[in-house]
N, C-alpha and C. Protein backbone atom coordinates (compact mmCIF):
# COMPACT_ATOMS: atom_id res chain seq x y z
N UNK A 1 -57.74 -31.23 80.83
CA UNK A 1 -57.42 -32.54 80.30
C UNK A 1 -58.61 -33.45 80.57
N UNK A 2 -58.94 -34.09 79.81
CA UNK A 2 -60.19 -35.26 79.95
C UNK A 2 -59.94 -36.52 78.99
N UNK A 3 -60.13 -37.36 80.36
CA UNK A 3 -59.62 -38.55 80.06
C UNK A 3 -57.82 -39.04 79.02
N UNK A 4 -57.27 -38.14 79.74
CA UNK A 4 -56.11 -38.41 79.42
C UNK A 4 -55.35 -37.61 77.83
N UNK A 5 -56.37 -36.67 77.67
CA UNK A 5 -56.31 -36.08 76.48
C UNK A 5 -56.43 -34.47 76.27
N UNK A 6 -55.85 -33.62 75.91
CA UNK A 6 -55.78 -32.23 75.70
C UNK A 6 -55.34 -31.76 74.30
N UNK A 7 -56.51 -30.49 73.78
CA UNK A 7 -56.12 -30.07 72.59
C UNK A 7 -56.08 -28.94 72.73
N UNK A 8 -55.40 -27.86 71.23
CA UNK A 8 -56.54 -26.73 71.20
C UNK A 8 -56.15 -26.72 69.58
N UNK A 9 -56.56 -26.00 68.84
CA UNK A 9 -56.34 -25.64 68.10
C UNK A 9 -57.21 -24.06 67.34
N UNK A 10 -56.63 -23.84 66.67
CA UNK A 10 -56.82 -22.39 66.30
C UNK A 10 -56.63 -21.96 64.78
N UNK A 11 -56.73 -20.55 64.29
CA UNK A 11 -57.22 -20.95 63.05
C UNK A 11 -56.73 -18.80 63.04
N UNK A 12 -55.76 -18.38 62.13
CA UNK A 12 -55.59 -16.99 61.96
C UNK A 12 -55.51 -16.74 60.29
N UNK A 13 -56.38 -15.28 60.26
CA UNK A 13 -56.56 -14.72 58.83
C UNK A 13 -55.96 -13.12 59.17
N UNK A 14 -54.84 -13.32 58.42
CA UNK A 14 -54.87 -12.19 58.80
C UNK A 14 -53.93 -10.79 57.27
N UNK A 15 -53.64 -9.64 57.41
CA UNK A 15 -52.73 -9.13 56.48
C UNK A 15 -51.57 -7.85 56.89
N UNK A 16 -51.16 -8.18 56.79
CA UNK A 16 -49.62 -7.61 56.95
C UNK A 16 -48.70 -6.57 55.95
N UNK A 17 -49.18 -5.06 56.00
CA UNK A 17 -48.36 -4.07 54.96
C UNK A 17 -47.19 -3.55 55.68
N UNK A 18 -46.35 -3.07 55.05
CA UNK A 18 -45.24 -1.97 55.35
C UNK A 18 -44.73 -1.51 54.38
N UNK A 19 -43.99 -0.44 55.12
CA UNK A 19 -42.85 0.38 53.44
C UNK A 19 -41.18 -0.11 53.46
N UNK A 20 -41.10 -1.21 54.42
CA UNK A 20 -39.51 -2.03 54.74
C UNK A 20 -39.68 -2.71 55.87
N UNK A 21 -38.74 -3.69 55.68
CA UNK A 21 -38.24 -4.51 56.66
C UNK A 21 -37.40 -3.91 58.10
N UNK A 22 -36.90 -2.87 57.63
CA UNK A 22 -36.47 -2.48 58.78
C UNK A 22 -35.73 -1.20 58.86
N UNK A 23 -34.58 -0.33 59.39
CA UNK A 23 -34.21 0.66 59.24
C UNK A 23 -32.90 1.00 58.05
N UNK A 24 -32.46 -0.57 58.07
CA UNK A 24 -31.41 -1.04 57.40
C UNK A 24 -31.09 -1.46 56.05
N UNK A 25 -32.55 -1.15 55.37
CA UNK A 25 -32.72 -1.56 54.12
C UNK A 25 -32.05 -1.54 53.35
N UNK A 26 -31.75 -2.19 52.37
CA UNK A 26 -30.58 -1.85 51.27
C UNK A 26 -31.03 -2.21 50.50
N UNK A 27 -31.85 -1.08 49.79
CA UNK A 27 -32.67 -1.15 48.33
C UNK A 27 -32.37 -0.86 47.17
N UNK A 28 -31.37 0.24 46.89
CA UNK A 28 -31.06 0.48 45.54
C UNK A 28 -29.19 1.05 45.61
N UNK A 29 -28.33 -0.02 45.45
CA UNK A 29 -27.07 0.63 45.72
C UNK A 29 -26.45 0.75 46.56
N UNK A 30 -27.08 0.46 47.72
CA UNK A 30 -26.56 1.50 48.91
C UNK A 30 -27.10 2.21 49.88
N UNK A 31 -28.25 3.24 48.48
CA UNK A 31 -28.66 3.70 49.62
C UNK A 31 -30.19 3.21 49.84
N UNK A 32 -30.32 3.86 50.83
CA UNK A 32 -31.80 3.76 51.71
C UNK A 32 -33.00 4.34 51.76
N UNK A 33 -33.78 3.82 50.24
CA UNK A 33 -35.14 5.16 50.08
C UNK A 33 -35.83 4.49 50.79
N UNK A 34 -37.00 4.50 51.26
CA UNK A 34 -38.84 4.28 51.33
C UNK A 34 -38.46 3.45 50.78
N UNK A 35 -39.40 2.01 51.12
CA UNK A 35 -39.89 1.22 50.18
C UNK A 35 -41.50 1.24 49.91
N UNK A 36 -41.83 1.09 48.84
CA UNK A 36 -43.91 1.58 48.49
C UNK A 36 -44.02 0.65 49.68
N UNK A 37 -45.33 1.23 50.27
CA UNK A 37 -45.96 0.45 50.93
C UNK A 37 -46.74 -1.12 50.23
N UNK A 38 -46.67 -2.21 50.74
CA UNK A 38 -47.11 -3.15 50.02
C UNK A 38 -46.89 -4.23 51.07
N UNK A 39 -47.22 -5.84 50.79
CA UNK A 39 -47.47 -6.47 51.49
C UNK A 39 -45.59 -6.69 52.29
N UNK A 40 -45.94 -7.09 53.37
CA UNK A 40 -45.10 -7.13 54.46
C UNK A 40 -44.34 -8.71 54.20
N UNK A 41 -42.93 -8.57 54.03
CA UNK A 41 -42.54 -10.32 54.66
C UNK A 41 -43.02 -10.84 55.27
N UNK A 42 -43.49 -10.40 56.41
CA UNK A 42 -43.96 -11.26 57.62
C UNK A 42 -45.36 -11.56 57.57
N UNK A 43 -46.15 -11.08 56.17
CA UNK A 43 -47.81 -11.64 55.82
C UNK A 43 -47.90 -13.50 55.90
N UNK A 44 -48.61 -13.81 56.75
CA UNK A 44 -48.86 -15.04 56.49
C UNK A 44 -50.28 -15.24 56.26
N UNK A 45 -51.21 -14.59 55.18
CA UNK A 45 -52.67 -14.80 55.39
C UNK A 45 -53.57 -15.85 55.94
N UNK A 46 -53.28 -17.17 55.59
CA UNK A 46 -53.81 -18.26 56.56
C UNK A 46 -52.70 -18.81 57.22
N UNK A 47 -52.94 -19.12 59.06
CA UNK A 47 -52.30 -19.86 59.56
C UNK A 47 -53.33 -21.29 60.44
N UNK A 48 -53.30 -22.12 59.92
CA UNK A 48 -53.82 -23.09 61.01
C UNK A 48 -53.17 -23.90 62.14
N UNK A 49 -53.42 -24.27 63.30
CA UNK A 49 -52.18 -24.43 64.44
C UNK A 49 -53.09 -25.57 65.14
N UNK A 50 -52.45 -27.05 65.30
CA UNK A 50 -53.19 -27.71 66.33
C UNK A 50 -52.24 -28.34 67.34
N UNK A 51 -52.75 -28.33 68.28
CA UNK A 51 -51.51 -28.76 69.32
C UNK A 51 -52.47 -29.81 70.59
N UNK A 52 -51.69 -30.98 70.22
CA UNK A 52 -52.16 -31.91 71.76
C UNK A 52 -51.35 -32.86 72.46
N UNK A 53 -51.95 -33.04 73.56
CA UNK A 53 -51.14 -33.94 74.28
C UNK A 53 -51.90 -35.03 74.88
N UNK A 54 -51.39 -35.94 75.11
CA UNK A 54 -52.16 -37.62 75.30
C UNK A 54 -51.51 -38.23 76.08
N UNK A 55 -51.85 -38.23 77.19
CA UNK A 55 -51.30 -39.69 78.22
C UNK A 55 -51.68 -40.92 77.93
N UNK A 56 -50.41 -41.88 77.71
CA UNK A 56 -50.40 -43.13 77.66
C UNK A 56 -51.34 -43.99 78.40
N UNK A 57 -52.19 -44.63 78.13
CA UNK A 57 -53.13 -44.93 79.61
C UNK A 57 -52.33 -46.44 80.68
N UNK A 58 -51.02 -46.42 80.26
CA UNK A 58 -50.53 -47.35 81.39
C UNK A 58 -49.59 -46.98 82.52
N UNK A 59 -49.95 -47.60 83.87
CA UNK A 59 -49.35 -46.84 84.80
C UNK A 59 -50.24 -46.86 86.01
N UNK A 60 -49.48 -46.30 86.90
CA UNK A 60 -50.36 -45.73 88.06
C UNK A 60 -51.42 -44.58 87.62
N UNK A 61 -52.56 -44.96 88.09
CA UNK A 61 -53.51 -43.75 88.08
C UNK A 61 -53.99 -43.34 86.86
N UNK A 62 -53.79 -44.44 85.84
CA UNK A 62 -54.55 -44.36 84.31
C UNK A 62 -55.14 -45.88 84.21
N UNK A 63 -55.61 -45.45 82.79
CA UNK A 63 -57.08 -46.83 83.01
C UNK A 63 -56.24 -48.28 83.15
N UNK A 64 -55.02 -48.50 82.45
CA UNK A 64 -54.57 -49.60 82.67
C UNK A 64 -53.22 -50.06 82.90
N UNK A 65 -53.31 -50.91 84.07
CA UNK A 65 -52.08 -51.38 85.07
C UNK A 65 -51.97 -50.65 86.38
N UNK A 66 -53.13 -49.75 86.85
CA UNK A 66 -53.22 -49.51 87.91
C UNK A 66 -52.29 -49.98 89.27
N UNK A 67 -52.58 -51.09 89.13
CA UNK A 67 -52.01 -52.10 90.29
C UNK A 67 -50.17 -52.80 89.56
N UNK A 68 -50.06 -52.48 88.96
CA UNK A 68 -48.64 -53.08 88.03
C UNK A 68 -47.90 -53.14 89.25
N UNK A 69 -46.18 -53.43 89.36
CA UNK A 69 -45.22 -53.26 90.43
C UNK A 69 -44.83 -52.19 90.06
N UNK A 70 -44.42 -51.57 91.15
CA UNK A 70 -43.45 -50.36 90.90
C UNK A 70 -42.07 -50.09 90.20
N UNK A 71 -41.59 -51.33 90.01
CA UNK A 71 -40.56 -51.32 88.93
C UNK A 71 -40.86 -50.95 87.52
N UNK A 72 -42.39 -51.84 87.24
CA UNK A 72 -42.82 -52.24 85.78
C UNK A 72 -43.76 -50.54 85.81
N UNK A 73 -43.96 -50.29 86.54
CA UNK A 73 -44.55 -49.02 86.05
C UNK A 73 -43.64 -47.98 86.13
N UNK A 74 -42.73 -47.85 86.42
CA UNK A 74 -41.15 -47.22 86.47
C UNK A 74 -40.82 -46.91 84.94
N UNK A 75 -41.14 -48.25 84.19
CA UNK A 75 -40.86 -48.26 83.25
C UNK A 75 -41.66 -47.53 81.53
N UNK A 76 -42.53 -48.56 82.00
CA UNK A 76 -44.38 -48.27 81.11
C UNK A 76 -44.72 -47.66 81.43
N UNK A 77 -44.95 -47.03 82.42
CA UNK A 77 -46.18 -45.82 83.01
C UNK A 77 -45.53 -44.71 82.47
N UNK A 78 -46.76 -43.60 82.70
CA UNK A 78 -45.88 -41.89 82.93
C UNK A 78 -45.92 -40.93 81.27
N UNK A 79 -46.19 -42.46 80.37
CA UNK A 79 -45.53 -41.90 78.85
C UNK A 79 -46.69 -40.80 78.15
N UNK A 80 -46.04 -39.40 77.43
CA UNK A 80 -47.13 -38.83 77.00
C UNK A 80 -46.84 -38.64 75.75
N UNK A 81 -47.48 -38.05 74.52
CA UNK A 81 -47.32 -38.01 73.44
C UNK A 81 -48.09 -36.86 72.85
N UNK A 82 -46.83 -36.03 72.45
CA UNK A 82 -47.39 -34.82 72.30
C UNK A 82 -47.08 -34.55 70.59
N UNK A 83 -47.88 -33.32 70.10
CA UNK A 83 -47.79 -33.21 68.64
C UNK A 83 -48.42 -31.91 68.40
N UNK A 84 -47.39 -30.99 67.46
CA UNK A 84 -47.94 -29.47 67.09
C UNK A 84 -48.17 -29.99 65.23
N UNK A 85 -49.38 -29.38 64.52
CA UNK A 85 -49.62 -29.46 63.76
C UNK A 85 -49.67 -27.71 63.14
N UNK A 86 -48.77 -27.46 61.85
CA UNK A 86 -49.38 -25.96 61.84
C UNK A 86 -49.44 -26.33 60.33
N UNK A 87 -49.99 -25.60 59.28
CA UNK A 87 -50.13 -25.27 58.02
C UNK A 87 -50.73 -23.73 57.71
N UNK A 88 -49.45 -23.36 56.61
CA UNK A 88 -49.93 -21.49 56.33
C UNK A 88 -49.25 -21.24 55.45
N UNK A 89 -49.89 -20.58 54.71
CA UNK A 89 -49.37 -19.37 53.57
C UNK A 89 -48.30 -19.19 53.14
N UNK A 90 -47.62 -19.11 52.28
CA UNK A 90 -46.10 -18.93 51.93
C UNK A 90 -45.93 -17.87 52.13
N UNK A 91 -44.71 -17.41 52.07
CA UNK A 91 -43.90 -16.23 52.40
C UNK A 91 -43.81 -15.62 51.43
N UNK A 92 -44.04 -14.40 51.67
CA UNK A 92 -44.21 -13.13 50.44
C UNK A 92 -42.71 -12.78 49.94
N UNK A 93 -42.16 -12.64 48.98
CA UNK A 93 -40.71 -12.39 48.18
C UNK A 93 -41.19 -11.52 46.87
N UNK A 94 -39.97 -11.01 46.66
CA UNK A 94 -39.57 -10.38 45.12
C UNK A 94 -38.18 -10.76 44.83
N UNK A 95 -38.13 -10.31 43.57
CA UNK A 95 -36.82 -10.75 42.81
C UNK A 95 -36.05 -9.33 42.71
N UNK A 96 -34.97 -9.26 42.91
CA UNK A 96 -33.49 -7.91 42.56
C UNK A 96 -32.81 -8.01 42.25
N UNK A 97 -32.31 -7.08 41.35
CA UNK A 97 -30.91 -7.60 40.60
C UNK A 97 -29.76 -6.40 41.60
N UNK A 98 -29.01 -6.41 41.89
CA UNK A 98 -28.62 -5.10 42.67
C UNK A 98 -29.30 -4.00 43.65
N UNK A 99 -29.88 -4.87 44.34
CA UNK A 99 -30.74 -4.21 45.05
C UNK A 99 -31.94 -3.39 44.52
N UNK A 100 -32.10 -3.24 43.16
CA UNK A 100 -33.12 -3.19 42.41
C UNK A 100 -34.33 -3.73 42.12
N UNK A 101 -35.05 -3.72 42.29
CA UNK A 101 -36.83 -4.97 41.76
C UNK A 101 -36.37 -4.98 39.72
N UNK A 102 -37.15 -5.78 40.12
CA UNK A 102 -36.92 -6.24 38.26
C UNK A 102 -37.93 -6.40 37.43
N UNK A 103 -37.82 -6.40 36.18
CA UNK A 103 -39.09 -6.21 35.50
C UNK A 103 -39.62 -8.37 35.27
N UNK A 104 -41.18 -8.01 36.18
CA UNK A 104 -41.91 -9.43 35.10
C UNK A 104 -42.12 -9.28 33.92
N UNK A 105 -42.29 -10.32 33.47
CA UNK A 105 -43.06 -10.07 31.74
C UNK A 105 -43.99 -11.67 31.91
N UNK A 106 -44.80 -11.57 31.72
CA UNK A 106 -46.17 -13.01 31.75
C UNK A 106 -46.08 -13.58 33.25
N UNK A 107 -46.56 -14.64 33.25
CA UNK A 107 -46.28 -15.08 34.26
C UNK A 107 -45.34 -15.94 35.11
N UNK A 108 -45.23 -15.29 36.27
CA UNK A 108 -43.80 -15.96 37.04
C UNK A 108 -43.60 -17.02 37.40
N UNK A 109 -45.12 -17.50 37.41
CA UNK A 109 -44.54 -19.41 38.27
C UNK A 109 -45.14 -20.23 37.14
N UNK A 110 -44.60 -21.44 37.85
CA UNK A 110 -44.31 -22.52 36.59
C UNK A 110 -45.52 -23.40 36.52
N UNK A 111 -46.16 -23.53 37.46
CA UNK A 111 -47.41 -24.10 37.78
C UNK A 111 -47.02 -25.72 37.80
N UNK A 112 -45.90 -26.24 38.33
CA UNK A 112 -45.38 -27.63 37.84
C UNK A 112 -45.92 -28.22 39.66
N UNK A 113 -46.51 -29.27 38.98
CA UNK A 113 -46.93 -30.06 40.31
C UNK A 113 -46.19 -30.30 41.48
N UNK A 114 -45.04 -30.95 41.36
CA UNK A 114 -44.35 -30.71 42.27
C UNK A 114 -43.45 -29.59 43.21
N UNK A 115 -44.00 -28.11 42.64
CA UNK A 115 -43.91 -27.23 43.62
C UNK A 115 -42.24 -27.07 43.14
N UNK A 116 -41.51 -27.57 42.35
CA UNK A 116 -39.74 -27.33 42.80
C UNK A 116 -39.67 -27.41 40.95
N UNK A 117 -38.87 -26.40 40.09
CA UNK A 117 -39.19 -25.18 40.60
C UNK A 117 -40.49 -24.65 40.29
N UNK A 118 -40.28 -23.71 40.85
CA UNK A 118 -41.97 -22.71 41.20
C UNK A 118 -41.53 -21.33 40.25
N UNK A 119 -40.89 -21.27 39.99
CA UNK A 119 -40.65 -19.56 39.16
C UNK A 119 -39.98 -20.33 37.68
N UNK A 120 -40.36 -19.27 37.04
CA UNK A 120 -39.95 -19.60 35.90
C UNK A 120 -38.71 -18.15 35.44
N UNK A 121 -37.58 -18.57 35.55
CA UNK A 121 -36.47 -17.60 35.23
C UNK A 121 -36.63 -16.57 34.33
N UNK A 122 -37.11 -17.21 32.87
CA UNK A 122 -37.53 -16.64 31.91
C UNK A 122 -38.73 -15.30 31.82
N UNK A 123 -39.23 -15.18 33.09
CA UNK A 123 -40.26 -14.27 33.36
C UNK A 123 -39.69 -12.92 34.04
N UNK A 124 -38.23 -12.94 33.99
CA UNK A 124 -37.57 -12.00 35.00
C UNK A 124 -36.39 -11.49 33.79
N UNK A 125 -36.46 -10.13 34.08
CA UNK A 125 -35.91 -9.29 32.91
C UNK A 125 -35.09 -8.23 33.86
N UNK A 126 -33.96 -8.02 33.89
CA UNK A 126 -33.33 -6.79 34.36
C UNK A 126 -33.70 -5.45 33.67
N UNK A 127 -33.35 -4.21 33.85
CA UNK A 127 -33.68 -3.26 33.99
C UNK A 127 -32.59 -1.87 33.96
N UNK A 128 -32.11 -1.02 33.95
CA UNK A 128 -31.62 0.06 33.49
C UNK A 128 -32.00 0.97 35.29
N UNK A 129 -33.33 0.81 35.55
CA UNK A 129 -33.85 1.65 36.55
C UNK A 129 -34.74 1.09 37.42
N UNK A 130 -35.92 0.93 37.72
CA UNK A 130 -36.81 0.52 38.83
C UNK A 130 -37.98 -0.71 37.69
N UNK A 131 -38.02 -1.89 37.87
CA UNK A 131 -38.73 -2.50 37.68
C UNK A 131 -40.16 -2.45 37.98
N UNK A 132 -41.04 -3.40 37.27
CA UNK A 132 -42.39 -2.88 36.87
C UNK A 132 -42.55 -3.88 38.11
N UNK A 133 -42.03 -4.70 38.95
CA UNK A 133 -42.36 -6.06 40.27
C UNK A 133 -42.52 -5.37 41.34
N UNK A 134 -43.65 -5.66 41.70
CA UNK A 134 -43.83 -4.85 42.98
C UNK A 134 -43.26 -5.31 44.59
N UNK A 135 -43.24 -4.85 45.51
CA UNK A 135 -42.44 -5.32 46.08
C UNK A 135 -43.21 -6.57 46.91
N UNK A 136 -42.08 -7.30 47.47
CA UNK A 136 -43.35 -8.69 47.91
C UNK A 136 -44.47 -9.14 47.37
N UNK A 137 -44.37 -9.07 45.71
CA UNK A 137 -46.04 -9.43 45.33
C UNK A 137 -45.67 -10.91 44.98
N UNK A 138 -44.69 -11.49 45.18
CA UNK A 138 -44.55 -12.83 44.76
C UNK A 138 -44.83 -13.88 46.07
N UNK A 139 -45.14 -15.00 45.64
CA UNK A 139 -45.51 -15.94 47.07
C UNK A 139 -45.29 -17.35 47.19
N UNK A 140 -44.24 -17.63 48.04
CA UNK A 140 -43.46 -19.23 47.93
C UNK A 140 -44.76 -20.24 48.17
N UNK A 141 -44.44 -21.53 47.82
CA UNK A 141 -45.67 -22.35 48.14
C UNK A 141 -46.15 -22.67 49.96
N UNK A 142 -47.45 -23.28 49.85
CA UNK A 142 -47.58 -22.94 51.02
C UNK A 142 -46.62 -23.97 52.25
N UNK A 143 -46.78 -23.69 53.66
CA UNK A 143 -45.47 -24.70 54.27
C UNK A 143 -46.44 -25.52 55.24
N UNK A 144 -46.43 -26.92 55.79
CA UNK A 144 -47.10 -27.57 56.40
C UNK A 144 -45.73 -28.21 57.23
N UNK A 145 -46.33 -28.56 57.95
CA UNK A 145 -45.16 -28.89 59.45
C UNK A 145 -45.37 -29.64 60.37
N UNK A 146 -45.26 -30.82 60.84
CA UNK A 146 -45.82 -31.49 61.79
C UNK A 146 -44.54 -32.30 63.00
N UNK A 147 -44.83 -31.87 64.60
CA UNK A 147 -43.72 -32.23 65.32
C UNK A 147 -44.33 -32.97 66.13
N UNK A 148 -43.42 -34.19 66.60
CA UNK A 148 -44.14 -35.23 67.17
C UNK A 148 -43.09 -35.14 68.78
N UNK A 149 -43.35 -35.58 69.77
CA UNK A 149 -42.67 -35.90 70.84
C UNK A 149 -43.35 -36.79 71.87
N UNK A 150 -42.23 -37.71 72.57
CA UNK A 150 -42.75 -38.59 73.30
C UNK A 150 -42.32 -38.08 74.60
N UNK A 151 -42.93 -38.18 75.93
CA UNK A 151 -41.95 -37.74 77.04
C UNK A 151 -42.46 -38.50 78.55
N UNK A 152 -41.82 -38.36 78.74
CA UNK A 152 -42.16 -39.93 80.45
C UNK A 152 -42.18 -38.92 81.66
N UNK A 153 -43.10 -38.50 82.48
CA UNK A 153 -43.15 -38.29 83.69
C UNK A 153 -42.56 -39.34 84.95
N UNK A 154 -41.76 -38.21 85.43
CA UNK A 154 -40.97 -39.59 86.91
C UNK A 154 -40.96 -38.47 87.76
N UNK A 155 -41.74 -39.12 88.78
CA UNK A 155 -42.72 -38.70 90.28
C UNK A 155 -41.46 -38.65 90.98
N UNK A 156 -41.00 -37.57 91.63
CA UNK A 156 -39.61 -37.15 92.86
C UNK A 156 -40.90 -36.79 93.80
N UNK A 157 -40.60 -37.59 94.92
CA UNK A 157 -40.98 -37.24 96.30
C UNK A 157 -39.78 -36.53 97.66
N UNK A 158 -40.00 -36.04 98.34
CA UNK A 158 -38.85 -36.28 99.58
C UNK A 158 -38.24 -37.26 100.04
N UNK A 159 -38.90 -38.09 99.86
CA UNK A 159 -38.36 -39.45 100.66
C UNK A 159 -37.66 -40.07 99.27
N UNK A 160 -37.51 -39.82 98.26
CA UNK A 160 -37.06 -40.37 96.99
C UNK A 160 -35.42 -39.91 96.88
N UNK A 161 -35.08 -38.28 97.53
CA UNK A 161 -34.19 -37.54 97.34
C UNK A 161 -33.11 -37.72 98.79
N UNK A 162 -31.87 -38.10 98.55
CA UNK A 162 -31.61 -38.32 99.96
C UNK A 162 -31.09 -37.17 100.46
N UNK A 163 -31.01 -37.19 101.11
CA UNK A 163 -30.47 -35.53 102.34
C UNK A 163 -28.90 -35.33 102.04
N UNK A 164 -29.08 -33.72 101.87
CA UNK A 164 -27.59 -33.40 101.42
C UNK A 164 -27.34 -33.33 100.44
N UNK A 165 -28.36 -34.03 98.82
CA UNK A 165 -27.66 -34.19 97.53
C UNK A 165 -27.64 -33.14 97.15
N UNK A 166 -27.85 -32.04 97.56
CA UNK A 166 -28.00 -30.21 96.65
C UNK A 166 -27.30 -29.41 97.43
């Protein structure tokens, strides 16, 4: 921490295949083939992550109010302010009609600025047998996220705690 301030942040590229989600799959009917190998749900190719924390500088033992009363810094002092920043990649999906993949025909998203909706219905065709959509080749928009928190440090000494309370 320096001068009342701590970061880090970080920065992941990464890619993610499999042939299923898990042992439990329920891909066509019922039952449980292989799924092709192809990109993984859990692909997030870019993730960016920043995370810090900031002491309030009023109080005992920060740059200002040093000397305050102990009531008034009871109060004001102690405060920190913390914040995770992440932004990444959307989540990989396909479309099924019965546990089936389905056939595209042109293209699937709508390209509409505001992101809602993002697929265009009309690009999705049922099927008789196994669709031409591969699995997870589709990709939600990307997700950005930001959490804020405030939180107050309060100093317990021995002499603060009276004897017997535990």
């Amino acid at each position: 921490m320096t001068k009342g301030w701590q970061y880090i942040a970080s920065y992941t590229f990464s890619k993610t295949k499999d042939n299923g989600e898990g042992a439990f799959d329920n891909t066509s009917g019922g039952a449980n083939y292989i799924e092709q190998y192809a990109t993984s749900r859990l692909d997030f190719p870019h993730v960016f992550s920043f995370e810090t924390v900031y002491e309030l500088p009023w109080g005992h033992g920060r740059t200002y109010g040093g000397d305050m009363p102990k009531a008034l810094d009871y109060l004001i002092g102690g405060w920190s302010l913390n914040a995770i920043f992440r932004a990444q990649s959307g989540s990989p999906f396909d479309v099924r009609l019965n546990g089936r993949l389905v056939n595209v025909t042109g293209d699937p998203y709508t390209h509409n600025s505001n992101n809602y909706p993002y697929l265009d219905r009309a690009a999705f065709t049922s099927v008789a047998g196994f669709g031409n959509l591969q699995r997870n080749s589709l990709r939600s928009p990307a997700n950005n996220q930001l959490n804020l928190g405030l939180s107050k440090d309060f100093k317990f000494t021995e002499s603060t705690i009276p004897r017997g309370s535990f």
